[in-house]
C-alpha atoms as a PDB file:
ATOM      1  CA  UNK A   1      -9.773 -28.347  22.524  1.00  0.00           C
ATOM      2  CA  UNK A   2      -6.986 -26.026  23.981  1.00  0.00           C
ATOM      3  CA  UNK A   3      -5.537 -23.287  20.577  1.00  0.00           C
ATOM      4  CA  UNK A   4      -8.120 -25.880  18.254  1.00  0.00           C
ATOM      5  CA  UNK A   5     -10.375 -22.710  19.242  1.00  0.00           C
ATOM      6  CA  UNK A   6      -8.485 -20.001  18.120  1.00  0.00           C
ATOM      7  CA  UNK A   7      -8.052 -21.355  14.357  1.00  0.00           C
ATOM      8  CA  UNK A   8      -9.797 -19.183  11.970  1.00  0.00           C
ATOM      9  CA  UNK A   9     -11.304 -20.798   8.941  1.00  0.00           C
ATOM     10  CA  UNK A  10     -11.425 -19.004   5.456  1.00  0.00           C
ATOM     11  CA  UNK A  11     -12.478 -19.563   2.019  1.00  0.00           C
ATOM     12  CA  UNK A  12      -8.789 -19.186   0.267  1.00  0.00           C
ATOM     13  CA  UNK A  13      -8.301 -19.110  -4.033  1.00  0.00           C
ATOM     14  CA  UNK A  14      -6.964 -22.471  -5.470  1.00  0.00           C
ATOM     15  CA  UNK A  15      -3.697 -20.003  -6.159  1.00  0.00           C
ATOM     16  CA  UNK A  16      -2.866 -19.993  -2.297  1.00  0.00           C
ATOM     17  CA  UNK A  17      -4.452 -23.731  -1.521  1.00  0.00           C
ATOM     18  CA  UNK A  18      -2.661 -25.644  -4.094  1.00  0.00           C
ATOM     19  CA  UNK A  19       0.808 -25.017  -3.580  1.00  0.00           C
ATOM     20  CA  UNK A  20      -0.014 -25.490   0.625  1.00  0.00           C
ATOM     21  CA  UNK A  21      -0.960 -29.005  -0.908  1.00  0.00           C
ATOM     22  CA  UNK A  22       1.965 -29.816  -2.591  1.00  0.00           C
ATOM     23  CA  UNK A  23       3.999 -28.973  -0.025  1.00  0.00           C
ATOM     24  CA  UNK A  24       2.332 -30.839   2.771  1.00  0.00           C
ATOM     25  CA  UNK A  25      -0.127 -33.342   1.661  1.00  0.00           C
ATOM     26  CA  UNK A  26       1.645 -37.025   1.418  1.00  0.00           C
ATOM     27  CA  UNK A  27       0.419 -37.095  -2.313  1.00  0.00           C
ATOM     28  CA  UNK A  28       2.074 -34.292  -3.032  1.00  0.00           C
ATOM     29  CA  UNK A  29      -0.449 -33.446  -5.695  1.00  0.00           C
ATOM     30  CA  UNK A  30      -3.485 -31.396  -6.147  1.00  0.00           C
ATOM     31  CA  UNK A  31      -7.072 -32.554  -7.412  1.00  0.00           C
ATOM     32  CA  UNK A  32      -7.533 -30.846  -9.983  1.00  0.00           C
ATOM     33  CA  UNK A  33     -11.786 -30.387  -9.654  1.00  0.00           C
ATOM     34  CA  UNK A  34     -11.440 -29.310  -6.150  1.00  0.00           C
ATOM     35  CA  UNK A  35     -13.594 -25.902  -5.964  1.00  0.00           C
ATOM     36  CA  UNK A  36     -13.788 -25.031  -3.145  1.00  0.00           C
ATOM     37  CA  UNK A  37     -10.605 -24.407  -0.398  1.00  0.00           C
ATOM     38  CA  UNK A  38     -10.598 -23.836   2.880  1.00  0.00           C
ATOM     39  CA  UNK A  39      -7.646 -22.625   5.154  1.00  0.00           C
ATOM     40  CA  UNK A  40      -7.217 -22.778   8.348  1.00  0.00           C
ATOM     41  CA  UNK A  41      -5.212 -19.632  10.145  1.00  0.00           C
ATOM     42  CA  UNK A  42      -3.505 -19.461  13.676  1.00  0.00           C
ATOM     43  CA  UNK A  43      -1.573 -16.720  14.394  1.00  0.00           C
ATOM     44  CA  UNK A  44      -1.533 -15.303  11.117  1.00  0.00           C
ATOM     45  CA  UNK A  45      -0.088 -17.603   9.162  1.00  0.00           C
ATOM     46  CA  UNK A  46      -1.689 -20.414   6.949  1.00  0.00           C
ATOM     47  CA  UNK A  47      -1.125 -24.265   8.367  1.00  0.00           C
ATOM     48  CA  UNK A  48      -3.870 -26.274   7.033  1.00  0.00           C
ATOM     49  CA  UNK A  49      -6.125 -26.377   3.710  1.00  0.00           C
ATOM     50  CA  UNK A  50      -8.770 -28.645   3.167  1.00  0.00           C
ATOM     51  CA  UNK A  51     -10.289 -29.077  -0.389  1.00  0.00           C
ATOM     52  CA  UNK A  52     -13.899 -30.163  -1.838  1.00  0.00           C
ATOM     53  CA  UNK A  53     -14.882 -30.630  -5.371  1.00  0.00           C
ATOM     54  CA  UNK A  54     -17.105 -33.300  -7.156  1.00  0.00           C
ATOM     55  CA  UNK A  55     -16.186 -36.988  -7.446  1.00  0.00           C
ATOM     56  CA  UNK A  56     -14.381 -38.018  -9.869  1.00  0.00           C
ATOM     57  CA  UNK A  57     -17.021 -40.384 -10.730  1.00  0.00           C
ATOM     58  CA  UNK A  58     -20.322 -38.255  -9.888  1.00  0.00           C
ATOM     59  CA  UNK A  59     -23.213 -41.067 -11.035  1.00  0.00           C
ATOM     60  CA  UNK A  60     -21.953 -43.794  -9.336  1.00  0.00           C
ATOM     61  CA  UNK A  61     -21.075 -41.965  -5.847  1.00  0.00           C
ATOM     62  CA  UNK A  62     -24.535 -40.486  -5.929  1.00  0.00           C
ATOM     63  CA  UNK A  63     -26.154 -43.679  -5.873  1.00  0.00           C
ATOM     64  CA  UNK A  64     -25.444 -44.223  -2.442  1.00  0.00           C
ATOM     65  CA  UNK A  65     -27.612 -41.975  -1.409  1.00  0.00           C
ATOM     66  CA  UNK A  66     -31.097 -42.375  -2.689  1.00  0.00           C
ATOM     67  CA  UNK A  67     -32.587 -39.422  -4.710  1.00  0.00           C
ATOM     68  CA  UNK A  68     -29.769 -37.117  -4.511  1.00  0.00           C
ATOM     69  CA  UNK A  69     -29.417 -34.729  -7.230  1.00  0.00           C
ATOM     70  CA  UNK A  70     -26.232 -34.213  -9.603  1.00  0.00           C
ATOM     71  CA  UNK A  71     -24.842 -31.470  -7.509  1.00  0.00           C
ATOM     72  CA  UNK A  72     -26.237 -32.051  -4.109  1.00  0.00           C
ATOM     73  CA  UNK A  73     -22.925 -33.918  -2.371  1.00  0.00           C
ATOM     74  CA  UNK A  74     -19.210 -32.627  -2.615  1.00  0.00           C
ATOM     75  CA  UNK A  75     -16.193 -34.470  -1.547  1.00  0.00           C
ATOM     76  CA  UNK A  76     -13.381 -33.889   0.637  1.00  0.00           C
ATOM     77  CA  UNK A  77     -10.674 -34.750  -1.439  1.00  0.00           C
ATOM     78  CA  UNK A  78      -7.347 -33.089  -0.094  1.00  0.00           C
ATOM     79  CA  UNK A  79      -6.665 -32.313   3.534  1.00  0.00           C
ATOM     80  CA  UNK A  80      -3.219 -31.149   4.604  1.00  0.00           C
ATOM     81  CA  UNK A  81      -1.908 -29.389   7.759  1.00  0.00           C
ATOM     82  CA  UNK A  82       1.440 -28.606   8.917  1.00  0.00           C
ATOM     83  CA  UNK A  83       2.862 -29.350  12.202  1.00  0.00           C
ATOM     84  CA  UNK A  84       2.329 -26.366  13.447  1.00  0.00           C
ATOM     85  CA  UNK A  85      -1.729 -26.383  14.913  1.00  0.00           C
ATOM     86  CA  UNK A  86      -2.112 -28.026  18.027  1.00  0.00           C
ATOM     87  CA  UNK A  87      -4.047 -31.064  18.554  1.00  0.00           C
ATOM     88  CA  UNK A  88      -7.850 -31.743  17.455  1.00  0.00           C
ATOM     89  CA  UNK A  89      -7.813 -29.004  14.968  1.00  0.00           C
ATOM     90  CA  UNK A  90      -8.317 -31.374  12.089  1.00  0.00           C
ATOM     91  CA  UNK A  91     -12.144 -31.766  13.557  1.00  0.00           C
ATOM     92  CA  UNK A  92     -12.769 -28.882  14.400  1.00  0.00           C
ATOM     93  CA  UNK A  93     -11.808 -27.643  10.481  1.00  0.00           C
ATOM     94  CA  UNK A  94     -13.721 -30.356   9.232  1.00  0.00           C
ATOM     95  CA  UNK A  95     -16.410 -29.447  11.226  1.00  0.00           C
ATOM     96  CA  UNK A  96     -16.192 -25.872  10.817  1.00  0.00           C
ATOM     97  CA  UNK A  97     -15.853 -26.383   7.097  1.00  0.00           C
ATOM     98  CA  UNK A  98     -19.186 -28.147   6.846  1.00  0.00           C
ATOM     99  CA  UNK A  99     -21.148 -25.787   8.758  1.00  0.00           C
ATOM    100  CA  UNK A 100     -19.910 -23.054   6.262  1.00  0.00           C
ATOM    101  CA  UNK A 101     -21.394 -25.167   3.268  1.00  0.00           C
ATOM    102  CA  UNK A 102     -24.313 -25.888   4.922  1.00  0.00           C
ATOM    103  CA  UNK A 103     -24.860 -22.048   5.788  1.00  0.00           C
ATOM    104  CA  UNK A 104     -23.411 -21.115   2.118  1.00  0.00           C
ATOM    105  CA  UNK A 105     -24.531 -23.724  -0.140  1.00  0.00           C
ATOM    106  CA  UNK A 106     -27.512 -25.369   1.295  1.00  0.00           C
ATOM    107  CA  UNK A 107     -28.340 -27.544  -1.853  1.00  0.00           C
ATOM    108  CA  UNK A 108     -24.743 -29.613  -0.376  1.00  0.00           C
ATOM    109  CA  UNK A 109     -26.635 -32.226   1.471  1.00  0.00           C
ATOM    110  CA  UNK A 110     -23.790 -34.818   2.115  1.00  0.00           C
ATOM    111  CA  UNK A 111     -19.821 -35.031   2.226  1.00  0.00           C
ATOM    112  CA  UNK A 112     -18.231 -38.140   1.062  1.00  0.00           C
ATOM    113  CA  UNK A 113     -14.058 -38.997   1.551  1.00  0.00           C
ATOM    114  CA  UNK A 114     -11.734 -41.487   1.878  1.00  0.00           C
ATOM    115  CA  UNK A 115      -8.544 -42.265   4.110  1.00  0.00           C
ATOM    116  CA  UNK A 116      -6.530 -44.117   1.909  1.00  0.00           C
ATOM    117  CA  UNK A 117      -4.291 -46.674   4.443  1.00  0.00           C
ATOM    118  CA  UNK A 118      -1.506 -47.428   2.107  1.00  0.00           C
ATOM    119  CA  UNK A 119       0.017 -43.776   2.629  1.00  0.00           C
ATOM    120  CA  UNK A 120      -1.905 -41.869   5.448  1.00  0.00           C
ATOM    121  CA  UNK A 121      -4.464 -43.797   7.621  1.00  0.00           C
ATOM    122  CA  UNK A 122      -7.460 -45.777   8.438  1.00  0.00           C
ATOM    123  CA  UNK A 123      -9.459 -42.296   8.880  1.00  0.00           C
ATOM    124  CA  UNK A 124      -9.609 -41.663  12.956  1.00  0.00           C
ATOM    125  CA  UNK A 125     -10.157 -37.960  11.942  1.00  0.00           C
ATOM    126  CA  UNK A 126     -13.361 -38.908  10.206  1.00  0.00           C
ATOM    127  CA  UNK A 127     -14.980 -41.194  13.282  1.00  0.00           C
ATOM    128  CA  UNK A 128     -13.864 -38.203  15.100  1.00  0.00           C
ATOM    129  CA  UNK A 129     -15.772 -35.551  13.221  1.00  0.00           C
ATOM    130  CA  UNK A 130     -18.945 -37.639  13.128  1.00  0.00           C
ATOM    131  CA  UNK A 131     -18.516 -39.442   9.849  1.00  0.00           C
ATOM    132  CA  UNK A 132     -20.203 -43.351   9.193  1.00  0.00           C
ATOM    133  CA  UNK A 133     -18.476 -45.940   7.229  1.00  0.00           C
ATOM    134  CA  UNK A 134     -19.879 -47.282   4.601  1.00  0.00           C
ATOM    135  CA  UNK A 135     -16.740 -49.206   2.553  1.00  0.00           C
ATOM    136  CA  UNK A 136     -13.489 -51.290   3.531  1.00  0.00           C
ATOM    137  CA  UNK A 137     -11.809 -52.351   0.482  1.00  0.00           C
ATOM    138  CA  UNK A 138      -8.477 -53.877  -0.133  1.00  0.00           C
ATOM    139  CA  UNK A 139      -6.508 -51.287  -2.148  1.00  0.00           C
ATOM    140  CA  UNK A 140      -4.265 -52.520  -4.766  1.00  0.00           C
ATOM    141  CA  UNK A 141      -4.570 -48.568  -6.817  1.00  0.00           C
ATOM    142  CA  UNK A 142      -1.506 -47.461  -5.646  1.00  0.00           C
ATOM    143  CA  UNK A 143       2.113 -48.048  -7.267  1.00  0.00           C
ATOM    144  CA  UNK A 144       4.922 -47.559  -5.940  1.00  0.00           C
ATOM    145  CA  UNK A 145       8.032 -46.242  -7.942  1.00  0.00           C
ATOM    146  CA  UNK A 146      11.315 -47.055  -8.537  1.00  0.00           C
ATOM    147  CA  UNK A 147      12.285 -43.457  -6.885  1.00  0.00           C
ATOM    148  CA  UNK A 148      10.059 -43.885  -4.113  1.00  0.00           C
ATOM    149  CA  UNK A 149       7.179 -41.845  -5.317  1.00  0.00           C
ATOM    150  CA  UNK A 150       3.530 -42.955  -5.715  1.00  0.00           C
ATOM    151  CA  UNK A 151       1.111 -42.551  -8.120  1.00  0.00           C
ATOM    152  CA  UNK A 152      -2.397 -43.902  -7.536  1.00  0.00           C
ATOM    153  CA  UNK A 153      -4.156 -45.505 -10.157  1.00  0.00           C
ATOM    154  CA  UNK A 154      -7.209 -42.142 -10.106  1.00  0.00           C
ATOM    155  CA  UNK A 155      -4.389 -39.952 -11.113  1.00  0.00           C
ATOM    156  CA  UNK A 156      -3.612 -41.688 -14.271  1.00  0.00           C
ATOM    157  CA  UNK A 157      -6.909 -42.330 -15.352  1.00  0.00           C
ATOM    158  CA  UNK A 158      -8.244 -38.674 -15.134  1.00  0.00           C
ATOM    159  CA  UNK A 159      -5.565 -38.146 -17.384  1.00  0.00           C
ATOM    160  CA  UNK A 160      -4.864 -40.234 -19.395  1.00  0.00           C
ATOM    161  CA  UNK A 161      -3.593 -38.198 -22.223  1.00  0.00           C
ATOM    162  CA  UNK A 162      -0.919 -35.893 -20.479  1.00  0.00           C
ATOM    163  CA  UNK A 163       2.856 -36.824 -20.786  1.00  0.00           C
ATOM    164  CA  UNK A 164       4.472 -38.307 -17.495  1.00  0.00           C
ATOM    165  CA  UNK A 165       7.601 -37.785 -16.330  1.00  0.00           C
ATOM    166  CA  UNK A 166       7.784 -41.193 -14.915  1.00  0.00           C
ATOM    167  CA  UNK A 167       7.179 -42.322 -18.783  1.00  0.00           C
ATOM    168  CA  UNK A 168       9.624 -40.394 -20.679  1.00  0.00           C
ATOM    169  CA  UNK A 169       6.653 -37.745 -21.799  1.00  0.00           C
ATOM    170  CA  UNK A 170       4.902 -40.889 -22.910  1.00  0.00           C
ATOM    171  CA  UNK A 171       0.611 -40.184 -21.432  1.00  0.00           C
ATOM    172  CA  UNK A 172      -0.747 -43.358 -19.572  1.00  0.00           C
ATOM    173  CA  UNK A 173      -3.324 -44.289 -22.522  1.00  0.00           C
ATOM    174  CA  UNK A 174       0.692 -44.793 -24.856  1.00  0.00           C
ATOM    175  CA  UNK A 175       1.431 -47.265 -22.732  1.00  0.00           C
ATOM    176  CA  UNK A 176      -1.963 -49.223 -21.652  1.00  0.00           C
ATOM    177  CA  UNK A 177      -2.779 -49.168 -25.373  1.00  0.00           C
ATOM    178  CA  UNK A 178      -5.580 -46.750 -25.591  1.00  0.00           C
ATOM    179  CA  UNK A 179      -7.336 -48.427 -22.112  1.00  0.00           C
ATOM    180  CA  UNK A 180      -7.457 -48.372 -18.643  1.00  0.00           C
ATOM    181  CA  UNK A 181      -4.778 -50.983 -17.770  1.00  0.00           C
ATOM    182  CA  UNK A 182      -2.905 -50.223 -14.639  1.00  0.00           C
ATOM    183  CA  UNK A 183      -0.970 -53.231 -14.643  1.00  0.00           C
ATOM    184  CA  UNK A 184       0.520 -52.084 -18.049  1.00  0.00           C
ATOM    185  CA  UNK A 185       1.750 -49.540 -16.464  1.00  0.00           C
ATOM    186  CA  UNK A 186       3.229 -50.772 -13.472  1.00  0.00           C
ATOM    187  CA  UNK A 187       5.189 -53.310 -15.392  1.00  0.00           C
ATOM    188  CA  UNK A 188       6.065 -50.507 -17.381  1.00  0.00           C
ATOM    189  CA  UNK A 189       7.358 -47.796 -14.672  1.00  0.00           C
ATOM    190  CA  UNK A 190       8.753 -51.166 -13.323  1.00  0.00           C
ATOM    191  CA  UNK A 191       6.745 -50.273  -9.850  1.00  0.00           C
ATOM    192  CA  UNK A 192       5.303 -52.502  -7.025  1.00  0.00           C
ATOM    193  CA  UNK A 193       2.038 -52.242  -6.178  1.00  0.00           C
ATOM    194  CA  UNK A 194       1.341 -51.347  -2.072  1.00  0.00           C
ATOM    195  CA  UNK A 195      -0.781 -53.684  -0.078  1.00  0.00           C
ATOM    196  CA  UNK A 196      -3.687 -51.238   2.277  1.00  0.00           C
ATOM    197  CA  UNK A 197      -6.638 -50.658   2.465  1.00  0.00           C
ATOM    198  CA  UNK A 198      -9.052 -48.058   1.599  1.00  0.00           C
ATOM    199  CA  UNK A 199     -12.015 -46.425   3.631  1.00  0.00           C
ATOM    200  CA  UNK A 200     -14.947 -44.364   2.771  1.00  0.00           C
ATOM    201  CA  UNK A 201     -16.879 -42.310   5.048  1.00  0.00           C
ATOM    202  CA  UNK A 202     -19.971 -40.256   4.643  1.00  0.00           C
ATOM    203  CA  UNK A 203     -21.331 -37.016   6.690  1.00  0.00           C
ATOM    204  CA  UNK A 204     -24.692 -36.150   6.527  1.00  0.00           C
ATOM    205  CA  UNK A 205     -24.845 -32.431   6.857  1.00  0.00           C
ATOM    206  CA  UNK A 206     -28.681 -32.963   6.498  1.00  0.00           C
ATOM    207  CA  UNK A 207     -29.843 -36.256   9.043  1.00  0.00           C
ATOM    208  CA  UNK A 208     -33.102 -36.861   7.320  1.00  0.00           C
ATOM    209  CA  UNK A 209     -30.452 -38.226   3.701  1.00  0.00           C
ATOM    210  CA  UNK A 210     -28.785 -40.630   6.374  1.00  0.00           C
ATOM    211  CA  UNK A 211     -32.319 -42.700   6.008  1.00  0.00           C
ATOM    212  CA  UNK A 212     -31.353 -42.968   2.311  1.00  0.00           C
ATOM    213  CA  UNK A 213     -28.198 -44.146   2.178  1.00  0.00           C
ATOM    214  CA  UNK A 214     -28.153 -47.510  -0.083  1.00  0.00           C
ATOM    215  CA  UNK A 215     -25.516 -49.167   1.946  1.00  0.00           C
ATOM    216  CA  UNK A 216     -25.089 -50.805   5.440  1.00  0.00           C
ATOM    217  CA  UNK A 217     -23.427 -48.290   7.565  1.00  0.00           C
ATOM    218  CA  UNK A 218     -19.671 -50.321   8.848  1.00  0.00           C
ATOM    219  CA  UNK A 219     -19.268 -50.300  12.882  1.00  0.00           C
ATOM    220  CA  UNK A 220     -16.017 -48.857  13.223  1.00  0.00           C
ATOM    221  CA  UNK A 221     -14.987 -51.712  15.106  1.00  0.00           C
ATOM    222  CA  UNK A 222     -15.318 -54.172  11.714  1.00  0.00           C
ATOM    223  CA  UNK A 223     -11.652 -52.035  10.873  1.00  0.00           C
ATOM    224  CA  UNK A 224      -9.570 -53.956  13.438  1.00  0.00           C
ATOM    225  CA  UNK A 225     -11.680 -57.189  13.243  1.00  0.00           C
ATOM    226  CA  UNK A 226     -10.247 -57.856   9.558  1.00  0.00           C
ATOM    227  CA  UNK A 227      -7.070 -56.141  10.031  1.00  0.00           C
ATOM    228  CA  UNK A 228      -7.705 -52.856   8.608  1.00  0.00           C
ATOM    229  CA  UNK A 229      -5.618 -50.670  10.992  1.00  0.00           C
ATOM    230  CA  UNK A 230      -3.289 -48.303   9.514  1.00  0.00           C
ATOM    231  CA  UNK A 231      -1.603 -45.282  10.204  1.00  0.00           C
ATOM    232  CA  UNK A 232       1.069 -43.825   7.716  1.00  0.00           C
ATOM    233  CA  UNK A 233       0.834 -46.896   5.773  1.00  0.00           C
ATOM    234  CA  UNK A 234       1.303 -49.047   8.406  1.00  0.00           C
ATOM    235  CA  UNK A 235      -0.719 -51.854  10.067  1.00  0.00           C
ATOM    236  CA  UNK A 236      -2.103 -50.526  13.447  1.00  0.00           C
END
């Protein structure tokens, strides 16, 4: 674990998290229901945050856990570091995070994210920290535009009413007519949507839920059996 076990994690305000976010995270953006923000400090500076809020859609990612209650899960929804820690320290901050909301907020019984394969990668940090896989999806949620930025399909549609940039100040619903089209959009922006794939993952910070999860549990080896691989948007 060499340094890994010098790195000091602390509860930090959004107004210190986000802009570490910006900066470092390959979305360049913040999620803007994250509530709770971690950093993680070596040497007195600040080279990693990691951020957990509720899903954007709560009812449906609570079914897949049987009886859980509206605020009993959180997810990990941003997680950026610099280059700066030294190896394994993304584990041991996850970990470290989740024994601080299991000590903290004890109703928390579960931890759902996702590694997104068209821009990062096929989640090895995860299956490191003890996560199961539960989802491999083919990702088509993620356009790429003419300037080389990327806006993913979630972004849009939890808010769908602010002016875009990329649209001349027109807001998503201007140009889908009102609806959730991404298509519209892309054919709009005149992007091209990326081929990857997407992953979920689920910790049980409480074993006994695992026994309630709704859906088969994915051996990790199923990734590189269908071609799932990535890393940086790349196939492995």
């Amino acid at each position: 674990m060499g340094r890994a076990k010098e790195i000091e994690l602390k509860v930090i305000p959004s107004s210190i998290a986000n802009p570490f976010i910006k900066a470092h995270h390959y979305s360049g953006k913040v999620v803007n229901k994250s509530c709770l923000h971690f950093g993680a400090f070596l040497d007195g500076g600040l080279h990693g945050v990691m951020s957990y809020g509720p899903s954007l859609d709560k009812r449906k990612i609570m079914g897949l856990v049987e009886g859980t209650g509206w605020n009993e899960f959180l997810e990990l929804n941003r997680m950026a570091f610099d280059e700066y820690l030294p190896r394994n320290s993304e584990s041991r901050c996850i970990g470290q995070s989740i024994r601080l909301i299991k000590k903290r907020a004890p109703q928390i019984k579960w931890i759902i994210s996702f590694a997104d394969g068209c821009s990062c990668g096929d989640g090895t940090i995860y299956r490191a920290s003890n996560f199961v896989l539960t989802d491999i999806k083919a990702n088509k949620n993620l356009c790429l535009l003419p300037n080389g930025e990327k806006i993913h399909k979630m972004t849009l549609e939890s808010n769908p009413t602010t002016p875009r940039k990329e649209l001349g100040g027109k807001c998503y619903y201007d140009v889908t007519g009102g609806g959730f089209n991404f298509m519209k959009y892309v054919d709009f922006v005149k992007g091209k949507i990326l081929d990857g794939w997407q992953l979920r993952y689920l910790y049980f910070i409480y074993p006994e839920y695992r026994k309630r999860l709704t859906v088969p549990i994915i051996p990790f080896s199923r990734i590189n059996e269908i071609g799932a691989g990535m890393y940086k948007g790349e196939k492995r």
